[in-house]
Protein backbone atom coordinates (compact mmCIF):
# COMPACT_ATOMS: atom_id res chain seq x y z
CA UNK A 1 24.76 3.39 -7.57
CA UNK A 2 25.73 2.74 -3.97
CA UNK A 3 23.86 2.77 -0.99
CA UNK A 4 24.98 5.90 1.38
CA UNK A 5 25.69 2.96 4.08
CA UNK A 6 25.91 -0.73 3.29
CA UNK A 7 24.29 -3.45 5.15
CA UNK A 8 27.29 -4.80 7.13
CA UNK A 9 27.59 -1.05 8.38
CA UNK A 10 23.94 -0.99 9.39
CA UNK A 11 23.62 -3.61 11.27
CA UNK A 12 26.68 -2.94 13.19
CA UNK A 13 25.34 0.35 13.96
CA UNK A 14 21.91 -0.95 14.79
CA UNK A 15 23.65 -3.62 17.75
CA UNK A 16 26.07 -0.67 18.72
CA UNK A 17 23.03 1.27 20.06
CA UNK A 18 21.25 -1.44 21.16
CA UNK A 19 24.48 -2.23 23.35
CA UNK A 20 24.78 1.67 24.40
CA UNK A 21 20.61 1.46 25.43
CA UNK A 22 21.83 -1.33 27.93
CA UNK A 23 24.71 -0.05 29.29
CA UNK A 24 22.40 3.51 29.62
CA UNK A 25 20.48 1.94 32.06
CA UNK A 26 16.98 0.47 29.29
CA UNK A 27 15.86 -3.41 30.69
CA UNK A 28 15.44 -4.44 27.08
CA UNK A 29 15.41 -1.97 23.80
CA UNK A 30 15.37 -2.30 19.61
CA UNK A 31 16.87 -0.69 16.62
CA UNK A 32 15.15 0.09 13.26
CA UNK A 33 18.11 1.42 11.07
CA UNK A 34 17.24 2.48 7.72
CA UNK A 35 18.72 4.01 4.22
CA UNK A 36 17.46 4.17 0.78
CA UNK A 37 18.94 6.02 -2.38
CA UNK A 38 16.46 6.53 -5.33
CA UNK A 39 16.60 8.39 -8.74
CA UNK A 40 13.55 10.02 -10.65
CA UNK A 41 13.03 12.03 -13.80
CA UNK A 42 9.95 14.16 -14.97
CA UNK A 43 9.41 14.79 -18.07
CA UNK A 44 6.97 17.18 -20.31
CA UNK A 45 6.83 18.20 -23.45
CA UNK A 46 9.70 16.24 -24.31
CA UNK A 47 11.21 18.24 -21.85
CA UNK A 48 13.55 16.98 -18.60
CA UNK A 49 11.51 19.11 -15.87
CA UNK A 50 13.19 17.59 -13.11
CA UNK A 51 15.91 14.68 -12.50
CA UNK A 52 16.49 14.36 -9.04
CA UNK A 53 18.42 12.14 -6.67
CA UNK A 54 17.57 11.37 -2.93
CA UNK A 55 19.69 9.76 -0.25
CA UNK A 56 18.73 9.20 3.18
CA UNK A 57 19.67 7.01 6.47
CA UNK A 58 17.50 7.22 9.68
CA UNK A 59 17.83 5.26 13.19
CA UNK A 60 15.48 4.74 15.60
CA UNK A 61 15.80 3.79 19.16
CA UNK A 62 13.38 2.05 21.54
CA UNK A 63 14.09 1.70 25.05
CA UNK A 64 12.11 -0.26 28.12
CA UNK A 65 12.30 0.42 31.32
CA UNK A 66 9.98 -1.58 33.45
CA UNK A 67 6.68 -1.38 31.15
CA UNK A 68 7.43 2.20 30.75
CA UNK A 69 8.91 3.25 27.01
CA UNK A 70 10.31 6.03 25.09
CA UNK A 71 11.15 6.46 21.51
CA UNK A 72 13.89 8.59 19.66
CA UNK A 73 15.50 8.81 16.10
CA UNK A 74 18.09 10.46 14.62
CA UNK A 75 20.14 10.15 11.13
CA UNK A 76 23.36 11.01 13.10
CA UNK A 77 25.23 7.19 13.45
CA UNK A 78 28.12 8.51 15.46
CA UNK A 79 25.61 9.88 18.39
CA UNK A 80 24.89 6.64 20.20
CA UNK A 81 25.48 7.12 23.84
CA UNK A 82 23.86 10.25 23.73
CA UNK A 83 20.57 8.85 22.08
CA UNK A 84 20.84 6.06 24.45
CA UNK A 85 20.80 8.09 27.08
CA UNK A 86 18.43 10.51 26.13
CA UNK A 87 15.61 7.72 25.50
CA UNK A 88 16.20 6.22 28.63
CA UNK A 89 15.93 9.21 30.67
CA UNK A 90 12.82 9.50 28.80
CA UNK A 91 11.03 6.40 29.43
CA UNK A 92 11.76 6.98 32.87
CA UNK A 93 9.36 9.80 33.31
CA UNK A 94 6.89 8.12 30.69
CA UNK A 95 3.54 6.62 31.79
CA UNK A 96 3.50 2.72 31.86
CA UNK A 97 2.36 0.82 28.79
CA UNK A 98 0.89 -2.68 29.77
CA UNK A 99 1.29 -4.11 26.55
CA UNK A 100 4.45 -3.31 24.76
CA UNK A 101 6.87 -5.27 24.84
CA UNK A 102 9.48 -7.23 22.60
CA UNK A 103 8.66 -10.46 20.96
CA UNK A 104 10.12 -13.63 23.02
CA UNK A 105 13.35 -15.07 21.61
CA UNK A 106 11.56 -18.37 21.06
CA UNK A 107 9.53 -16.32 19.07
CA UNK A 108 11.94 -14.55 16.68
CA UNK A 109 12.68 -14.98 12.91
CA UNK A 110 15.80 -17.67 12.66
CA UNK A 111 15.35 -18.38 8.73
CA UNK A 112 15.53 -16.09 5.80
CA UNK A 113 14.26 -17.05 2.84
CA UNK A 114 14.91 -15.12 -0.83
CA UNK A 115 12.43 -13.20 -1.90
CA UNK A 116 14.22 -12.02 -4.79
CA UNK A 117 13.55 -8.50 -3.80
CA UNK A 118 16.78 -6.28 -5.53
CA UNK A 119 17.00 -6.15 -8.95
CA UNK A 120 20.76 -5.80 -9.89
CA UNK A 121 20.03 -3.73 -13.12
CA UNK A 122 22.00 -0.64 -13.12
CA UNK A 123 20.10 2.80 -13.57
CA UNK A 124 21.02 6.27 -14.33
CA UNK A 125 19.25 9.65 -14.67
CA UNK A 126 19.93 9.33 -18.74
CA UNK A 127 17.80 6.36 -19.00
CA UNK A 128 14.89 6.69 -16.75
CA UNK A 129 14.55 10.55 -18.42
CA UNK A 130 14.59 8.28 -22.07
CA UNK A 131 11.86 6.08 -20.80
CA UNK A 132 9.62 8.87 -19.37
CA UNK A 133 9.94 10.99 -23.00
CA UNK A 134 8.84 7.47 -24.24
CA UNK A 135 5.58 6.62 -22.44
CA UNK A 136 4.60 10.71 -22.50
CA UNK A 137 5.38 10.26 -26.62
CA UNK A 138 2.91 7.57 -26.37
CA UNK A 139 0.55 9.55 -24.94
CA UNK A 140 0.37 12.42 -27.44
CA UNK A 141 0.66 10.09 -30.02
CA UNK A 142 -3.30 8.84 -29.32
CA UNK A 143 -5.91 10.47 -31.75
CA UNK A 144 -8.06 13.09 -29.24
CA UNK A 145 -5.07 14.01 -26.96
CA UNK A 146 -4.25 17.52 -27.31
CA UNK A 147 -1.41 17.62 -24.34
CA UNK A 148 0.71 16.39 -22.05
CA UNK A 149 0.03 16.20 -18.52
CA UNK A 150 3.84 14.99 -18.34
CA UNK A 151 5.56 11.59 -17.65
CA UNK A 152 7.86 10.00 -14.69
CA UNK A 153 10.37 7.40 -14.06
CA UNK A 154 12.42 6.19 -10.74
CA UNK A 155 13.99 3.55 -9.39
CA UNK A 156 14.80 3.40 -5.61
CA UNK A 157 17.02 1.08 -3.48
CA UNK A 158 15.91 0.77 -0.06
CA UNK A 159 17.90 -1.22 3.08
CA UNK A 160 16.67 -1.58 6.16
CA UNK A 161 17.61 -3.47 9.89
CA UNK A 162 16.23 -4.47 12.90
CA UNK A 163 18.27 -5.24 16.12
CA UNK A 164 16.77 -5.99 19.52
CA UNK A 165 18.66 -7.02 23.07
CA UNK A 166 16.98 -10.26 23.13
CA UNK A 167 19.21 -11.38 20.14
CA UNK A 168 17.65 -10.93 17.25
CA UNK A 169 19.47 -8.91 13.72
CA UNK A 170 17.84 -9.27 10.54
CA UNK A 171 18.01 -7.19 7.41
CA UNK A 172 16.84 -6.70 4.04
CA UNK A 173 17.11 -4.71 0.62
CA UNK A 174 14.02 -3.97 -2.05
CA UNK A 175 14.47 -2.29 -5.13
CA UNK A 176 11.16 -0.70 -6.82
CA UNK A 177 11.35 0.74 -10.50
CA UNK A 178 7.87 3.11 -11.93
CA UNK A 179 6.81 4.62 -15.11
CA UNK A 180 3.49 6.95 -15.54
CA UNK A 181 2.10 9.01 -17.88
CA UNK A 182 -0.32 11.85 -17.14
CA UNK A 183 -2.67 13.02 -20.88
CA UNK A 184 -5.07 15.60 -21.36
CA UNK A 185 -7.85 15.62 -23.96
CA UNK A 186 -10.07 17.93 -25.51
CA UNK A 187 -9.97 21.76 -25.28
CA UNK A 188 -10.59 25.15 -23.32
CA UNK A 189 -13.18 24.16 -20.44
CA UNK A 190 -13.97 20.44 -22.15
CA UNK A 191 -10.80 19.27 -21.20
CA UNK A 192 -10.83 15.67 -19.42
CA UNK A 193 -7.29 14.27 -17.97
CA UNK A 194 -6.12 10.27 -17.20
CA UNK A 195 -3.56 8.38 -16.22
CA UNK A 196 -1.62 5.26 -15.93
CA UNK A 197 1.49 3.98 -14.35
CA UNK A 198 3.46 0.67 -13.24
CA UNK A 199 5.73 -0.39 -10.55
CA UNK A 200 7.99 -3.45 -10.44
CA UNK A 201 10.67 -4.71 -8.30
CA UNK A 202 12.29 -5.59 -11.56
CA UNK A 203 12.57 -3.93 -14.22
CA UNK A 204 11.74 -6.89 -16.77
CA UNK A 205 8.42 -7.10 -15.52
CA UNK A 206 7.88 -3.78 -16.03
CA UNK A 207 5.02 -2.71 -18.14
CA UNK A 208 6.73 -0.59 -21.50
CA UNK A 209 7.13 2.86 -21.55
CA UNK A 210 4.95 3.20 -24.53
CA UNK A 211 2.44 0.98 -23.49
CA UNK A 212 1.50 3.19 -20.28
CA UNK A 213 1.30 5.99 -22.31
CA UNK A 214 -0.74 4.93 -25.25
CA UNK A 215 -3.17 3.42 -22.30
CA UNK A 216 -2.96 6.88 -20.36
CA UNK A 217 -4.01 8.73 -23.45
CA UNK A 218 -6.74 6.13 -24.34
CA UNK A 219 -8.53 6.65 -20.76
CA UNK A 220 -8.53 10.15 -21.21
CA UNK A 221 -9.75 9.92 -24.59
CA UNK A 222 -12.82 8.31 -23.30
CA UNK A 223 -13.86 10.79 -20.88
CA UNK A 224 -14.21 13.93 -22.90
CA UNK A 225 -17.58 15.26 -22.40
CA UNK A 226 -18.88 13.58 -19.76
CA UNK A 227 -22.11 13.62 -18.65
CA UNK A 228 -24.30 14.34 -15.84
CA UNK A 229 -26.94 11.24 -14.02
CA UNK A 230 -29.72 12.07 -12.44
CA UNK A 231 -30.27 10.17 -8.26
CA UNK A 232 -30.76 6.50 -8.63
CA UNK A 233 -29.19 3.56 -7.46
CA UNK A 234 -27.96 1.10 -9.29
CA UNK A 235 -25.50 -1.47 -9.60
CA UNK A 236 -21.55 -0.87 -9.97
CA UNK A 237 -18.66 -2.15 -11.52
CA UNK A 238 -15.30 -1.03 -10.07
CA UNK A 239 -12.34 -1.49 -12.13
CA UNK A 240 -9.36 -2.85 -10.26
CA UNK A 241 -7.10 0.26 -9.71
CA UNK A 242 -9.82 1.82 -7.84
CA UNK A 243 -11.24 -0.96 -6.47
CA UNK A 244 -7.78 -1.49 -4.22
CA UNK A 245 -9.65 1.11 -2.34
CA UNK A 246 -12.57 -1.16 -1.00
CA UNK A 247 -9.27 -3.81 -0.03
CA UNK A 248 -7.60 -0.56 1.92
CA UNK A 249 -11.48 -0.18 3.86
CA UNK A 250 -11.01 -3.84 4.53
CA UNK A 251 -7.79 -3.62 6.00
CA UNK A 252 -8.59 -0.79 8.20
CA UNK A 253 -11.46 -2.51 9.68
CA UNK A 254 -9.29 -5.43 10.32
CA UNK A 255 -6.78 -3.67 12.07
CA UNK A 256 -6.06 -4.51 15.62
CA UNK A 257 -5.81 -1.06 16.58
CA UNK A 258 -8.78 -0.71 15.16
CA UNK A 259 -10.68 -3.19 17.14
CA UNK A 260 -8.64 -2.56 20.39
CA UNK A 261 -9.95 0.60 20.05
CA UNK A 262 -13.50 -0.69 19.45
CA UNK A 263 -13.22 1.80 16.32
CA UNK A 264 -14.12 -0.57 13.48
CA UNK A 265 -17.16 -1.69 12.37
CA UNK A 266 -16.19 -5.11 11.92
CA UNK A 267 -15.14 -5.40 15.38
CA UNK A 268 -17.65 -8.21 16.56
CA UNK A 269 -17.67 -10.22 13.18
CA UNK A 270 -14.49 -12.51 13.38
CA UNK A 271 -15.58 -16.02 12.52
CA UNK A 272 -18.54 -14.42 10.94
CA UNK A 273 -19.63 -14.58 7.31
CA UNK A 274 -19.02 -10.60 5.68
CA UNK A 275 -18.81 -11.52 2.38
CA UNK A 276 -20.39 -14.25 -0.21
CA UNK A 277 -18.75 -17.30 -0.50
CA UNK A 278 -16.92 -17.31 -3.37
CA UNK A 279 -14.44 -14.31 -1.56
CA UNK A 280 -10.94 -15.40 -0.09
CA UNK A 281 -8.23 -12.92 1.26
CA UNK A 282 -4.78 -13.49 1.60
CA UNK A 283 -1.87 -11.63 3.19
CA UNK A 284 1.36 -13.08 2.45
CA UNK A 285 4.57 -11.39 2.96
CA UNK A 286 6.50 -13.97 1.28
CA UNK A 287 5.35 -13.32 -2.49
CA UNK A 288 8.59 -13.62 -4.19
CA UNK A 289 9.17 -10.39 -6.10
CA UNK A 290 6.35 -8.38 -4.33
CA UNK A 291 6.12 -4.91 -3.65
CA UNK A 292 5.66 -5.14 0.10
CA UNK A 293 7.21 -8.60 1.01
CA UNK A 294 9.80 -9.42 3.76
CA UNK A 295 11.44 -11.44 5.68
CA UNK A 296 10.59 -10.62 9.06
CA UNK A 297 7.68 -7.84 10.41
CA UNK A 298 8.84 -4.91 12.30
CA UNK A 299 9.11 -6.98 15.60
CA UNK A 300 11.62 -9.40 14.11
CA UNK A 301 8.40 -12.62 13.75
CA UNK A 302 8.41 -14.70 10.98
CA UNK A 303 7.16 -13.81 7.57
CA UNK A 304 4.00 -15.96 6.98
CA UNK A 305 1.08 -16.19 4.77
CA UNK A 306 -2.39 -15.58 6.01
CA UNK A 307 -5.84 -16.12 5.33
CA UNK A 308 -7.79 -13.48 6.28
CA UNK A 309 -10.67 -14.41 4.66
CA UNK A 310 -11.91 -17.89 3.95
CA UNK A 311 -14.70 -18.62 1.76
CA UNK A 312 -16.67 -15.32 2.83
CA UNK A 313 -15.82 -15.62 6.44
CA UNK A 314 -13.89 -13.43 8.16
CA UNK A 315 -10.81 -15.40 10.52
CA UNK A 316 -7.85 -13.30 11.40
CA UNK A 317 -7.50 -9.70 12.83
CA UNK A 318 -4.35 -7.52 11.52
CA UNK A 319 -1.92 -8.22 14.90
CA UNK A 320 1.38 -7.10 16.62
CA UNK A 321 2.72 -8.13 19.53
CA UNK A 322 0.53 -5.22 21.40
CA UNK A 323 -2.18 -5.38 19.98
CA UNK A 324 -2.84 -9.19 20.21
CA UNK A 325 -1.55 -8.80 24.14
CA UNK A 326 -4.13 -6.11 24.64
CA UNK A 327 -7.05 -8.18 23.23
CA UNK A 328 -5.54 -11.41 24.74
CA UNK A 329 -4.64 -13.08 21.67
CA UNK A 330 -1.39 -14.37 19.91
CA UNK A 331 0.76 -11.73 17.44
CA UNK A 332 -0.35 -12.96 13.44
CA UNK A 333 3.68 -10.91 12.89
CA UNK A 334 1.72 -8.19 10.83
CA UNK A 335 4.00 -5.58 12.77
CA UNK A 336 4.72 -2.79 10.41
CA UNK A 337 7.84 -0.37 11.87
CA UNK A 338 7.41 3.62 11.15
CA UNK A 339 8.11 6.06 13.47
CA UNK A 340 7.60 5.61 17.14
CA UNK A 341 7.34 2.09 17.36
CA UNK A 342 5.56 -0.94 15.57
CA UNK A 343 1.77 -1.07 14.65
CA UNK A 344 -0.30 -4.01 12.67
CA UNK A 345 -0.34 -3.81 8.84
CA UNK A 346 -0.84 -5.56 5.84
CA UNK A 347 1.97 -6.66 3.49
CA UNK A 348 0.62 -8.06 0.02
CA UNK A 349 -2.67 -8.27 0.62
CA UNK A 350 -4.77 -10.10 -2.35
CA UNK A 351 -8.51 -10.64 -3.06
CA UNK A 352 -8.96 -13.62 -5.09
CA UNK A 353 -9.98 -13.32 -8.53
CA UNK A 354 -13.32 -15.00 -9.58
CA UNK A 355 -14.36 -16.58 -12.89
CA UNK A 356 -15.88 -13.13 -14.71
CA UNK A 357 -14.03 -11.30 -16.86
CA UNK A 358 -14.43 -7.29 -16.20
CA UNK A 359 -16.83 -7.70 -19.79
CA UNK A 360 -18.62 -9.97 -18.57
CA UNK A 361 -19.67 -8.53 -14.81
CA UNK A 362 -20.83 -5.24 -17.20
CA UNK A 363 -23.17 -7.93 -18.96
CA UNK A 364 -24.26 -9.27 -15.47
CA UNK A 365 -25.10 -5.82 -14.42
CA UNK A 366 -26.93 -4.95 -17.48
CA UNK A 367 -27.54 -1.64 -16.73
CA UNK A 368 -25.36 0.48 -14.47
CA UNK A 369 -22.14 2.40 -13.85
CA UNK A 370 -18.15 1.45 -14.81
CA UNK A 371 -16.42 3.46 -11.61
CA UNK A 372 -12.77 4.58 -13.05
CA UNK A 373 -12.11 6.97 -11.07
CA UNK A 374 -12.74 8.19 -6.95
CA UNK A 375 -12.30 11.30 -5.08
CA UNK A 376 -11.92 11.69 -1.10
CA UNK A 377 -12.28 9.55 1.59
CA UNK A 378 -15.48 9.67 2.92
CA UNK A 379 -15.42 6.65 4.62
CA UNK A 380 -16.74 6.18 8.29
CA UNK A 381 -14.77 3.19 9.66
CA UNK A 382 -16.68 2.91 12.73
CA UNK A 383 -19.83 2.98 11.37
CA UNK A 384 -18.86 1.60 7.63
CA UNK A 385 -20.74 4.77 6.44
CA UNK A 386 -19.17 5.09 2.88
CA UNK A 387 -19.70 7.83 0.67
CA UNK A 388 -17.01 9.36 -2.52
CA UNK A 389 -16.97 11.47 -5.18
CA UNK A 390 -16.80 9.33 -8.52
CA UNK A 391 -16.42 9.65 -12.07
CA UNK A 392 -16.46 6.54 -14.96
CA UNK A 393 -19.08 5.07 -17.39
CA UNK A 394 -22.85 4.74 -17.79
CA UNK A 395 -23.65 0.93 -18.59
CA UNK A 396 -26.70 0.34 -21.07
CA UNK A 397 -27.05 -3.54 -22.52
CA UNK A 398 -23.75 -4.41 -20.52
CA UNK A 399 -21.89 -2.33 -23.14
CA UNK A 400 -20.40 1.11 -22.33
CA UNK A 401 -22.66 3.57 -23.46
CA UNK A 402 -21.33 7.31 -22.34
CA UNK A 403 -18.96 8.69 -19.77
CA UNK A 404 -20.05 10.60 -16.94
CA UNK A 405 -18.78 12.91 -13.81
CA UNK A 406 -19.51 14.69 -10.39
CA UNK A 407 -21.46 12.18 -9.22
CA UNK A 408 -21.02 10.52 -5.61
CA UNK A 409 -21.22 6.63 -4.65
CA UNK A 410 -23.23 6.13 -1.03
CA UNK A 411 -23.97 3.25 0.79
CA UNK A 412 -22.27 1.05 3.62
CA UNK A 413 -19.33 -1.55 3.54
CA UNK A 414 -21.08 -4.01 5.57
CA UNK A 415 -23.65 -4.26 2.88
CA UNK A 416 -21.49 -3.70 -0.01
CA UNK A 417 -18.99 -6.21 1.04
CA UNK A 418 -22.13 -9.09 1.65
CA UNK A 419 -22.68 -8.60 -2.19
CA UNK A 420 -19.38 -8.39 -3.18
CA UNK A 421 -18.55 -10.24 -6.49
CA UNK A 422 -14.97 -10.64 -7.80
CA UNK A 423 -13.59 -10.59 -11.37
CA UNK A 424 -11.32 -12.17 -13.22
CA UNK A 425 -8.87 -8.94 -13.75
CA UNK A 426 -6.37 -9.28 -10.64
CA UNK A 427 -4.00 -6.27 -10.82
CA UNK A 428 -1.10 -7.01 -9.06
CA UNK A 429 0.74 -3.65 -8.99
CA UNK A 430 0.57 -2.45 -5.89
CA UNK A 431 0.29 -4.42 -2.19
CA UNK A 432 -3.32 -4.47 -2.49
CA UNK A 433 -4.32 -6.65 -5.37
CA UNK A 434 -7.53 -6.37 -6.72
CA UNK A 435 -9.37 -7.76 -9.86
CA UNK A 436 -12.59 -5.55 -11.27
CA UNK A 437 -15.29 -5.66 -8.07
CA UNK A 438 -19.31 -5.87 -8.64
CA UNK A 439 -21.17 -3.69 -5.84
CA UNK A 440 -24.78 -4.47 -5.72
CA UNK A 441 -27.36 -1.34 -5.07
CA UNK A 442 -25.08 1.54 -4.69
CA UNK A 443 -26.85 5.01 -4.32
CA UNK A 444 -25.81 7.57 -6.92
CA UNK A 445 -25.75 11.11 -5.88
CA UNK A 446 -26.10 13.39 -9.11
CA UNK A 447 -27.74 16.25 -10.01
């Protein structure tokens, strides 16, 4: 499979409308050009449900006029002097932004390293529907499952560039392949559902097919008849694919939005201690292989590692050029580019594993609850107010002893980060990587 525009094509097209932005009238402007292909194919039953194909190319334009800026995208590549013009007529009548700007040249990416971030493995419908009918045969093949919730593979190819008039034109390509497997166990209104999945740049270090699926109909296995807790608080164990989720609080409260805003209730603690110790967190963009690294942020900075977190205390804010200018510090290049214009992000963001295994935190706990599972996002990030719906295992003697549902986790992140302890368990699968987490004195909501 091709791309629907190579790279050589869209980065020409990116300078051509920087060029027409100039000559429009715009003091300084940038391009994001982007175009992705990808393949997927649902299965159930045994059953292709779906096999579809997606192509896509978008450009977007920003001008400057002044301090004033406008914004405008289009997937048309043969409009240029009419975008041009049309942002710059906008910015004109815009209200002035103090703190945009573009990054200095002095400032700007000059070196690309590889990343290793395309896979050159070929892919067709044929073969991703073969590997979901694989992991979803898994599935049913597990002693309690009594039906498919059905099964998925893709594979995507996505490009994208960034131009600016200051000089700068960089570019990069990232491949992603997945596999999950939905099963459903027991009957009529006992019936309990899990899941699991994988995603890989390549596909060699993809998880097997069958392997997802015998895993996906082992979890929901284990949660057929749940049952019920009574109030109480106790201590928690959070297994890592929902424990990403306390990482994703983390990162909100870090971001320099966020704390431009005043919105985050971290927004007094850099250089303070917010978590024990033995806690370090990383950002680095550079991981080779990773599932959100890069070359350059969405200003065109320099991909770096960063320590966000150094033994407990906290030391960087999430920063873009913006951001950092409006709270008079220097840009950390954690510009992410998405619509408008660029905002801070994280990349591959990583909380250290510690010496426990997920075993032995249940022993440390003693008695308490295994959290598998989390639903909504009641989470207060100015206040750290947290409170979600939750579903997983009683612990008695550090062992599993029953599952249980419809229960809801309270407390706040300041507190729960302070007693934070890591495991042993990283999961690196997605951009926030996570081993198992212990929470100390959680409130449990239940009947």
């Amino acid at each position: 499979m091709k791309l629907s525009i190579d790279q050589s094509d869209l980065m020409d097209a990116a300078q051509r409308l920087v060029q027409a932005a100039r000559a429009a009238g715009a003091d300084a402007a940038d391009v994001v050009a982007s175009t992705g292909v990808s393949l997927s194919a649902d299965v159930r039953d045994g059953k292709v449900e779906e096999s579809e194909r997606a192509e896509g190319d978008d450009i977007t334009l920003r001008v400057f006029c002044g301090r004033r800026i406008a914004s405008v995208s289009s997937n048309a590549f043969q409009e240029m002097e009419t975008l041009a013009e049309r942002a710059v007529a906008m910015a004109k009548a815009a209200p002035e932004d103090p703190f945009a700007t573009l990054v200095p040249a002095d400032e700007l990416a000059t070196e690309f390293a590889d990343l290793d971030l395309v896979d050159p493995a070929t892919v067709d419908a044929l073969a991703l529907a073969e590997r979901a009918r694989a992991a979803e045969a898994a599935a049913l093949a597990v002693k309690g499952v009594t039906k498919s919730g059905g099964a998925s593979a893709s594979w995507r190819l996505g490009g994208l560039v960034l131009a600016t008039s200051n000089g700068f034109c960089g570019s990069h390509l990232v491949s992603r392949h997945g596999v999950s497997a939905t099963a459903i166990a027991g009957d009529g209104t006992a019936m309990e559902r899990d899941y699991d999945f994988d995603s890989r740049t390549y596909l060699t270090d993809l998880d097997a097919a069958e392997a997802i699926g015998q895993q996906a109909g082992a979890r929901a296995v284990a949660r057929v008849n749940p049952r019920k807790l009574s109030t109480r608080t106790a201590d928690i164990v959070y297994e890592p694919r929902v424990a990403r989720s306390l990482l994703g609080h983390f990162a909100g409260a870090i971001n320099g939005a966020a704390i431009a805003r005043g919105t985050s209730f971290l927004k007094d603690r850099i250089g303070e201690s917010i978590f024990s110790s033995e806690i370090t967190i990383t950002d680095d963009p550079t991981r080779p292989r990773g599932p959100a690294s890069r070359q350059f942020d969405g200003e065109g900075r320099p991909a770096r590692p960063l320590t966000l977190v150094e033994n407990g205390v906290l030391t960087q804010w999430l920063l873009d050029t913006a951001t950092a200018s409006e709270l008079g510090l220097q840009s950390n290049g954690r510009a992410s580019r998405g619509g408008a214009g660029p905002s801070p992000g994280a990349t591959n963001m990583t909380l250290h594993p510690g010496n426990m295994s997920q075993a032995e935190l249940l022993k440390d706990i003693g008695t308490g609850l295994l959290v598998t599972d989390l639903i909504g996002h009641g989470v207060n990030g100015v206040t750290g107010d947290y409170s979600r719906g939750a579903s997983g295992f009683w612990i008695e003697d550090g062992e599993i002893a029953y599952p249980v549902s419809e229960i809801t986790l309270a407390g706040n992140l300041t507190g729960m980060f302070a007693g934070l302890v890591a495991g042993s368990d990283l999961d690196t699968r997605s951009a926030f990587a996570v081993p198992s987490l212990l929470v100390r004195g959680i409130t449990i909501a239940g009947q």
